[in-house]
Protein backbone atom coordinates (compact mmCIF):
# COMPACT_ATOMS: atom_id res chain seq x y z
CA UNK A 1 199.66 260.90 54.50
CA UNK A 2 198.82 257.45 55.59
CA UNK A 3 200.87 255.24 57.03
CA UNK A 4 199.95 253.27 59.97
CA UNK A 5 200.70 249.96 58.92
CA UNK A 6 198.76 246.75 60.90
CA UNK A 7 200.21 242.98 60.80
CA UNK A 8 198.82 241.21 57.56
CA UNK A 9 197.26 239.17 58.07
CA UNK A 10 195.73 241.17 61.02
CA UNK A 11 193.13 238.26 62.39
CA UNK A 12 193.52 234.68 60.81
CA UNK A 13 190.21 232.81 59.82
CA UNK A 14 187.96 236.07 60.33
CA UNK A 15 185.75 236.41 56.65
CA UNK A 16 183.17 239.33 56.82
CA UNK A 17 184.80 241.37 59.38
CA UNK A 18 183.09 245.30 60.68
CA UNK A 19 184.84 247.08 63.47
CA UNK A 20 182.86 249.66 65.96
CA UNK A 21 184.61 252.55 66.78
CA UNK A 22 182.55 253.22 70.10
CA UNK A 23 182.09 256.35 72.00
CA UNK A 24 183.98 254.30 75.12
CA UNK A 25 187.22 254.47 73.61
CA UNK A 26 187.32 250.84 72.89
CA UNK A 27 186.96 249.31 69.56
CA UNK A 28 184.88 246.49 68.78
CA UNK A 29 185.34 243.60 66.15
CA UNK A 30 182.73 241.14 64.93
CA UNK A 31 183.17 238.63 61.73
CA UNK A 32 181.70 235.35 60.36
CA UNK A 33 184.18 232.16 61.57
CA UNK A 34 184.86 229.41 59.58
CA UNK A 35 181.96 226.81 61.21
CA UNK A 36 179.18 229.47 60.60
CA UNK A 37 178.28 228.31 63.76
CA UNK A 38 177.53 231.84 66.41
CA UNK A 39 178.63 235.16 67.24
CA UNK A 40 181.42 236.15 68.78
CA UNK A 41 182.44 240.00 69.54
CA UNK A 42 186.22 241.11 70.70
CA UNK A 43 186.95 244.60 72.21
CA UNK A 44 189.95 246.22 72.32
CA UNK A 45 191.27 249.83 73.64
CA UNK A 46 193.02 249.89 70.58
CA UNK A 47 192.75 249.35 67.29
CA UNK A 48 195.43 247.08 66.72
CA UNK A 49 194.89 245.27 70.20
CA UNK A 50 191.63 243.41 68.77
CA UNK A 51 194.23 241.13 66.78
CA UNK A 52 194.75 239.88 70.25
CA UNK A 53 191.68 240.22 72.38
CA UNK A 54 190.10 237.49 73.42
CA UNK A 55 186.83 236.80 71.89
CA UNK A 56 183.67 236.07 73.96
CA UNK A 57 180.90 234.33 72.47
CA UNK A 58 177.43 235.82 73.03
CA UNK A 59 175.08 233.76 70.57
CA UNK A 60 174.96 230.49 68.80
CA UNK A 61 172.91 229.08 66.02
CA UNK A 62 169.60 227.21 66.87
CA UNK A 63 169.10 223.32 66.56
CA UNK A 64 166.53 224.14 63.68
CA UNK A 65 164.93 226.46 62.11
CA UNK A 66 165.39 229.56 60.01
CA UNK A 67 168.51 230.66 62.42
CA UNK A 68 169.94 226.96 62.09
CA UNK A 69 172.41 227.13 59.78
CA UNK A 70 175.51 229.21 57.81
CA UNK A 71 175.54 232.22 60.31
CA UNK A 72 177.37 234.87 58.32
CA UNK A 73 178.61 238.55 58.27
CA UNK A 74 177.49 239.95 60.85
CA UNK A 75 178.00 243.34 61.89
CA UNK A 76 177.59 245.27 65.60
CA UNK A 77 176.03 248.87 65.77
CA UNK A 78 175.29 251.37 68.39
CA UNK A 79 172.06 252.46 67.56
CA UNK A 80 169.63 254.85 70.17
CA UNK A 81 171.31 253.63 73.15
CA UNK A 82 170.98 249.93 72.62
CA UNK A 83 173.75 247.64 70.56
CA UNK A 84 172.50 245.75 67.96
CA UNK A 85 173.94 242.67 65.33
CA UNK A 86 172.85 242.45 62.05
CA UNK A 87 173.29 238.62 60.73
CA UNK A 88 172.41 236.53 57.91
CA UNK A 89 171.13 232.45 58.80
CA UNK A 90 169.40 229.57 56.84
CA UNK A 91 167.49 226.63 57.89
CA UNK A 92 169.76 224.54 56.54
CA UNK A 93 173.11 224.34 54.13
CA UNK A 94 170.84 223.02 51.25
CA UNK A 95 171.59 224.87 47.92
CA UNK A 96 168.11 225.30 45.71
CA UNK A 97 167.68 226.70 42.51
CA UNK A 98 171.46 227.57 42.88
CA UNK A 99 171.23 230.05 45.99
CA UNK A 100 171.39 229.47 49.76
CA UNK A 101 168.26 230.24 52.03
CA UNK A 102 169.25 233.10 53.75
CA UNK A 103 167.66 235.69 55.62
CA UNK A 104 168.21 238.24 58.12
CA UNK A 105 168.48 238.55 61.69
CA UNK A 106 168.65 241.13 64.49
CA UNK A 107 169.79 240.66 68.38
CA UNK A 108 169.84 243.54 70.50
CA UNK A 109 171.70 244.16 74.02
CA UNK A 110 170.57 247.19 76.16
CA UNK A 111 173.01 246.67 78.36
CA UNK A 112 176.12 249.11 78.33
CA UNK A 113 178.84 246.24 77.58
CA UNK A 114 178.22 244.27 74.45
CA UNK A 115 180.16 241.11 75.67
CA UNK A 116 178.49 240.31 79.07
CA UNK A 117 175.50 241.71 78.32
CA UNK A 118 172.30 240.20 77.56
CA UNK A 119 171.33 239.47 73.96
CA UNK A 120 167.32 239.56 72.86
CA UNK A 121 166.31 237.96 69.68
CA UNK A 122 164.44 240.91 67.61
CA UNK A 123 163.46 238.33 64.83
CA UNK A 124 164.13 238.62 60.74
CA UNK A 125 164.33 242.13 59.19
CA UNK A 126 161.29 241.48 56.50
CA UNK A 127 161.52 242.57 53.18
CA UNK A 128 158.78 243.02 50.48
CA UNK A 129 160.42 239.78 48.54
CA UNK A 130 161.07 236.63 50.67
CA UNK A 131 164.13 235.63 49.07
CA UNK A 132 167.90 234.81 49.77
CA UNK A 133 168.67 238.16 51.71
CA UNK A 134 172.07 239.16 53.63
CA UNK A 135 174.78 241.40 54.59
CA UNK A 136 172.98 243.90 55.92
CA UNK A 137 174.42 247.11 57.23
CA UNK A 138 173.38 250.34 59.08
CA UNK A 139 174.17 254.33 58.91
CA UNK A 140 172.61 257.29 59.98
CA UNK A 141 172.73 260.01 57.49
CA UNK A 142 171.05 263.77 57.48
CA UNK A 143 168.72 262.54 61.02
CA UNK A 144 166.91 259.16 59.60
CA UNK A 145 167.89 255.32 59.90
CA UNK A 146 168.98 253.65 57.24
CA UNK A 147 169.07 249.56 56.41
CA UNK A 148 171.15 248.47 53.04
CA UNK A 149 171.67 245.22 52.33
CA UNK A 150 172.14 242.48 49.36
CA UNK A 151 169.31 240.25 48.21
CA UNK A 152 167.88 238.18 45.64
CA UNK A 153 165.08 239.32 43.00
CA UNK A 154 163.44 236.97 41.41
CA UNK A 155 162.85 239.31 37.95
CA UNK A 156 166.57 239.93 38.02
CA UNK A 157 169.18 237.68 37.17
CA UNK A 158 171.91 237.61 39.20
CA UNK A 159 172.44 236.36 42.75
CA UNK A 160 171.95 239.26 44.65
CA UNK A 161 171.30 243.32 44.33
CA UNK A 162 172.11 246.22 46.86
CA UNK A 163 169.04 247.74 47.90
CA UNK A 164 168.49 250.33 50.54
CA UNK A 165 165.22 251.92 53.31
CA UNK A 166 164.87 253.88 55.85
CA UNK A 167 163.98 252.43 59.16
CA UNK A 168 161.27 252.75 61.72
CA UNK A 169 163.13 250.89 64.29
CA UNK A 170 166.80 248.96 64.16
CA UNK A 171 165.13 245.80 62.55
CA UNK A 172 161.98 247.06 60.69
CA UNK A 173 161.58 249.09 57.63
CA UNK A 174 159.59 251.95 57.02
CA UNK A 175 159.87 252.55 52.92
CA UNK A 176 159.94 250.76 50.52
CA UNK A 177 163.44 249.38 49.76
CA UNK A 178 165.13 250.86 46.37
CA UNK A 179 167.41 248.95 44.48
CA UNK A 180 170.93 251.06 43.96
CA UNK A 181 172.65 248.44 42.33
CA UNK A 182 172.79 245.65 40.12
CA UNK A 183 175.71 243.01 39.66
CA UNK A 184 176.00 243.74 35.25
CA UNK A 185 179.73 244.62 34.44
CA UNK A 186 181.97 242.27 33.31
CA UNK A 187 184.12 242.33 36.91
CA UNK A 188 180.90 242.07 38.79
CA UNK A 189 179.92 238.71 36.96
CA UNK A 190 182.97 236.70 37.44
CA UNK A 191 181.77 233.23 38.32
CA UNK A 192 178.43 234.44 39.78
CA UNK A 193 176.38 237.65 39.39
CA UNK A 194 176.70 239.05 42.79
CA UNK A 195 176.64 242.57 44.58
CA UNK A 196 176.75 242.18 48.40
CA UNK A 197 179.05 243.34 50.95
CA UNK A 198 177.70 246.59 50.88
CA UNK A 199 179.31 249.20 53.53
CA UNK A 200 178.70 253.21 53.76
CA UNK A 201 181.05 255.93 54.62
CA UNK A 202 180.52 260.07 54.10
CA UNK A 203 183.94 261.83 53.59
CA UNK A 204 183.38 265.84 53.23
CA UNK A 205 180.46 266.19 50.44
CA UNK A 206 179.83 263.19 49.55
CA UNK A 207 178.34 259.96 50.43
CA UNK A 208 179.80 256.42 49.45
CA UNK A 209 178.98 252.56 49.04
CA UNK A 210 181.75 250.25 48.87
CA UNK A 211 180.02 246.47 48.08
CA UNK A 212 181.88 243.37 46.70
CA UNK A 213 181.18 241.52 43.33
CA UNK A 214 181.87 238.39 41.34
CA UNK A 215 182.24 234.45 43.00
CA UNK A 216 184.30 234.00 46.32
CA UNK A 217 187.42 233.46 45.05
CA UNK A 218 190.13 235.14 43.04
CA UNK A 219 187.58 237.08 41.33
CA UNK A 220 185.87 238.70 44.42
CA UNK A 221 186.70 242.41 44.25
CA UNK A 222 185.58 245.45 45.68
CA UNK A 223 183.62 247.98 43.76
CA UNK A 224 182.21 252.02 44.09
CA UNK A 225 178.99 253.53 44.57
CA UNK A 226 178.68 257.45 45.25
CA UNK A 227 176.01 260.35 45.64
CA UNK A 228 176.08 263.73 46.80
CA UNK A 229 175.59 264.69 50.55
CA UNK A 230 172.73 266.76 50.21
CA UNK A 231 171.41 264.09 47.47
CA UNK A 232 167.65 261.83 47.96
CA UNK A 233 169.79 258.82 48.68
CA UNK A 234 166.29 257.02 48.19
CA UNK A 235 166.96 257.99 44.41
CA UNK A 236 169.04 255.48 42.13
CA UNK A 237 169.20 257.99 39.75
CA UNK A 238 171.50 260.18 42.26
CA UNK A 239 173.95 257.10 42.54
CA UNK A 240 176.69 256.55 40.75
CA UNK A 241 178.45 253.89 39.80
CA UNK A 242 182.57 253.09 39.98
CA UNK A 243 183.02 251.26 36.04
CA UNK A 244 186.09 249.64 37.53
CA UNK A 245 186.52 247.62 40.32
CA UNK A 246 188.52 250.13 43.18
CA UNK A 247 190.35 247.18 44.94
CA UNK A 248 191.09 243.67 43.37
CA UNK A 249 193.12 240.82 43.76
CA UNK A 250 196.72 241.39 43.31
CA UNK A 251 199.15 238.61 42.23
CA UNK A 252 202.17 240.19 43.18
CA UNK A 253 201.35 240.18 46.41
CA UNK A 254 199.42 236.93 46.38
CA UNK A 255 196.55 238.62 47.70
CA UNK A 256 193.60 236.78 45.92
CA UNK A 257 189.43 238.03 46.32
CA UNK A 258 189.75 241.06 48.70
CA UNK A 259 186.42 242.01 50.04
CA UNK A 260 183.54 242.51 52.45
CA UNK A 261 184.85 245.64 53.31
CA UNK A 262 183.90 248.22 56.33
CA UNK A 263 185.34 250.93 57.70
CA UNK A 264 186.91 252.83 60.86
CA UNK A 265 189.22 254.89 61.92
CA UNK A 266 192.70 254.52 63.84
CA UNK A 267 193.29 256.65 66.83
CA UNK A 268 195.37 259.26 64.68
CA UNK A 269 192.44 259.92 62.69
CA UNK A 270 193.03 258.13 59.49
CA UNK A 271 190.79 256.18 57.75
CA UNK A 272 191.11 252.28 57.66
CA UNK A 273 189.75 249.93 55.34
CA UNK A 274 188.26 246.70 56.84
CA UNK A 275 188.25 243.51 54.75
CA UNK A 276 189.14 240.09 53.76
CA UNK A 277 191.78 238.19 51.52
CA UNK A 278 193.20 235.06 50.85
CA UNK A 279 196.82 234.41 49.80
CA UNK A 280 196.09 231.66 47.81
CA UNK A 281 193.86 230.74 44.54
CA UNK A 282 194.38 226.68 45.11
CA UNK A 283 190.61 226.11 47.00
CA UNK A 284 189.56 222.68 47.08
CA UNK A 285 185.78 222.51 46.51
CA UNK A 286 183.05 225.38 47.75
CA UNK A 287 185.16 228.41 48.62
CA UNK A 288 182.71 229.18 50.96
CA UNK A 289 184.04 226.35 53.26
CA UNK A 290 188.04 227.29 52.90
CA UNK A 291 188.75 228.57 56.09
CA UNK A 292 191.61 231.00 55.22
CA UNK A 293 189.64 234.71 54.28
CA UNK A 294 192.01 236.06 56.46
CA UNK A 295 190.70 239.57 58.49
CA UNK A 296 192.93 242.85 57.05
CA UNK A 297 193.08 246.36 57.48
CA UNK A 298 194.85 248.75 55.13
CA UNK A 299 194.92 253.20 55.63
CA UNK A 300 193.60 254.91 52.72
CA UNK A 301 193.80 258.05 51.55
CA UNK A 302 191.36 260.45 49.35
CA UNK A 303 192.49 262.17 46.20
CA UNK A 304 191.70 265.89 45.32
CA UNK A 305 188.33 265.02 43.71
CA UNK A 306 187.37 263.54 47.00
CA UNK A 307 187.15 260.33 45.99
CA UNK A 308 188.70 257.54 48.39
CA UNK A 309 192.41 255.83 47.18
CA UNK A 310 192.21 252.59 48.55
CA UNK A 311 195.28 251.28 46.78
CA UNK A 312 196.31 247.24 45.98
CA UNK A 313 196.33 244.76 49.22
CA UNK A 314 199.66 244.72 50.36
CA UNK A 315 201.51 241.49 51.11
CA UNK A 316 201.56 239.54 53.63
CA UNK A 317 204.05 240.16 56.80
CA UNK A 318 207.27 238.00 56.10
């Protein structure tokens, strides 16, 4: 059973958030703040101690330029010895032809501690389409490197599609990315057409995608992509596709656009759930600048089929 419960919220003002479970015992937490303005990384021996680790700030945007502006979701991985953080930045906050600029960014530390360590620029991860990309993630899966991320095609309609590659090195690609999924059910169209958010995790035979959908608000909502372990996870055919969302909003609650999920696991072994909520639906103007996507974490279980039981967003803590 699970049952480890964690303070809800568990870190105020924390959108985007990925936790490293690191082979030092420590656990590691990383998540776009509410200026969009650096990166900051907390460590904790603990999984519940990052709620109160003190964060230390190892990179901040650029005057100008392509790493400028609206730093989001980035994520820190472990990756051949070295650490690395995957980020999304634009030149600027301008909005054209209804998307952001984004693209995406890699900094790598080969030193042993992520926090006083120093960070090297690595440049953009480029894609075969220069176009709003971001969210990118990494896993490792049957001895190859693999990059998935969310990103705009022009021929599509939509804001953004999950695509996937194998990589060379931890910020170049080596195929040819593949497109595994495409925001076009009603729940994944809510406001905008979006599929982003994408996160991996491999529970006995099979492999799965978690990636949010719909606008940034009430609507945001978690949905389910899986494929067999022994699958060509370079096939779209051999993914398959959740027709309902697997974790939404929940009023009862007041839990409103849960999302941006990742995952870890506690020290007794279960698994955890990563993401972001608010517990309100009153925004006043962009929801992208309302501060209050609070960071959450939430055990899950898996049912017989071995398929994951994430359950509804419980309350928050009186």
């Amino acid at each position: 059973m699970s049952n480890s419960h964690y303070p809800n919220p568990f870190i105020t003002q924390r959108a985007d958030p990925h936790i490293w479970q690191h082979t030092d015992g420590h656990y590691y937490f990383i998540a776009s703040v509410p200026e969009y303005d650096r990166l900051e990384i907390r460590r904790s021996p603990t999984l519940e101690g990052l709620a109160t680790a003190r964060p230390r700030v190892i990179w901040r945007k650029h005057a100008s330029g392509p790493m400028s502006a609206l730093i989001w979701a980035p994520e820190l991985h472990f990756i051949n010895g070295n650490w690395y953080i995957y980020f999304a930045a634009a030149p600027s906050d301008k909005i054209i032809k209804g998307l952001f600029q984004h693209r995406m960014f890699v900094l790598e530390c080969s030193d042993a501690d992520p926090l006083s360590g120093k960070w090297q620029e690595k440049g953009r991860v480029k894609t075969p389409i220069d176009s709003f990309s971001l969210d990118a993630t990494h896993f490792s899966h049957d001895g190859k490197s693999y990059y998935l991320w969310a990103q705009k095609d022009p021929a599509i309609e939509g804001n953004s599609n999950l695509y996937l590659a194998e990589m060379s090195n931890p910020w170049t690609l080596k195929t040819a990315p593949v497109m595994l999924s495409k925001p076009e059910l009603e729940w994944e169209t809510r406001g905008f057409s979006v599929n982003e958010g994408p996160a991996f995790i491999c529970h006995d035979d099979k492999l799965f995608i978690t990636y949010s959908a719909s606008a940034t608000d009430e609507n945001y909502c978690i949905g389910l992509l899986w494929a067999d372990l022994f699958a060509d996870i370079t096939d779209p055919t051999q993914w398959h596709k959740s027709q309902t969302p697997v974790f939404t909003t929940q009023a009862d609650n007041r839990q409103f656009g849960p999302g941006h999920s990742s995952f870890t696991q506690n020290e007794n072994g279960e698994d955890v759930l990563v993401y972001h909520a608010r517990n309100y639906t009153e925004i006043h103007g962009d929801p992208l600048y309302d501060p209050n996507r609070h960071t959450r974490l939430k055990t899950f279980t898996w049912d017989k089929e071995g398929m994951p039981v994430f359950g509804e967003p419980p309350a928050d803590d009186a």
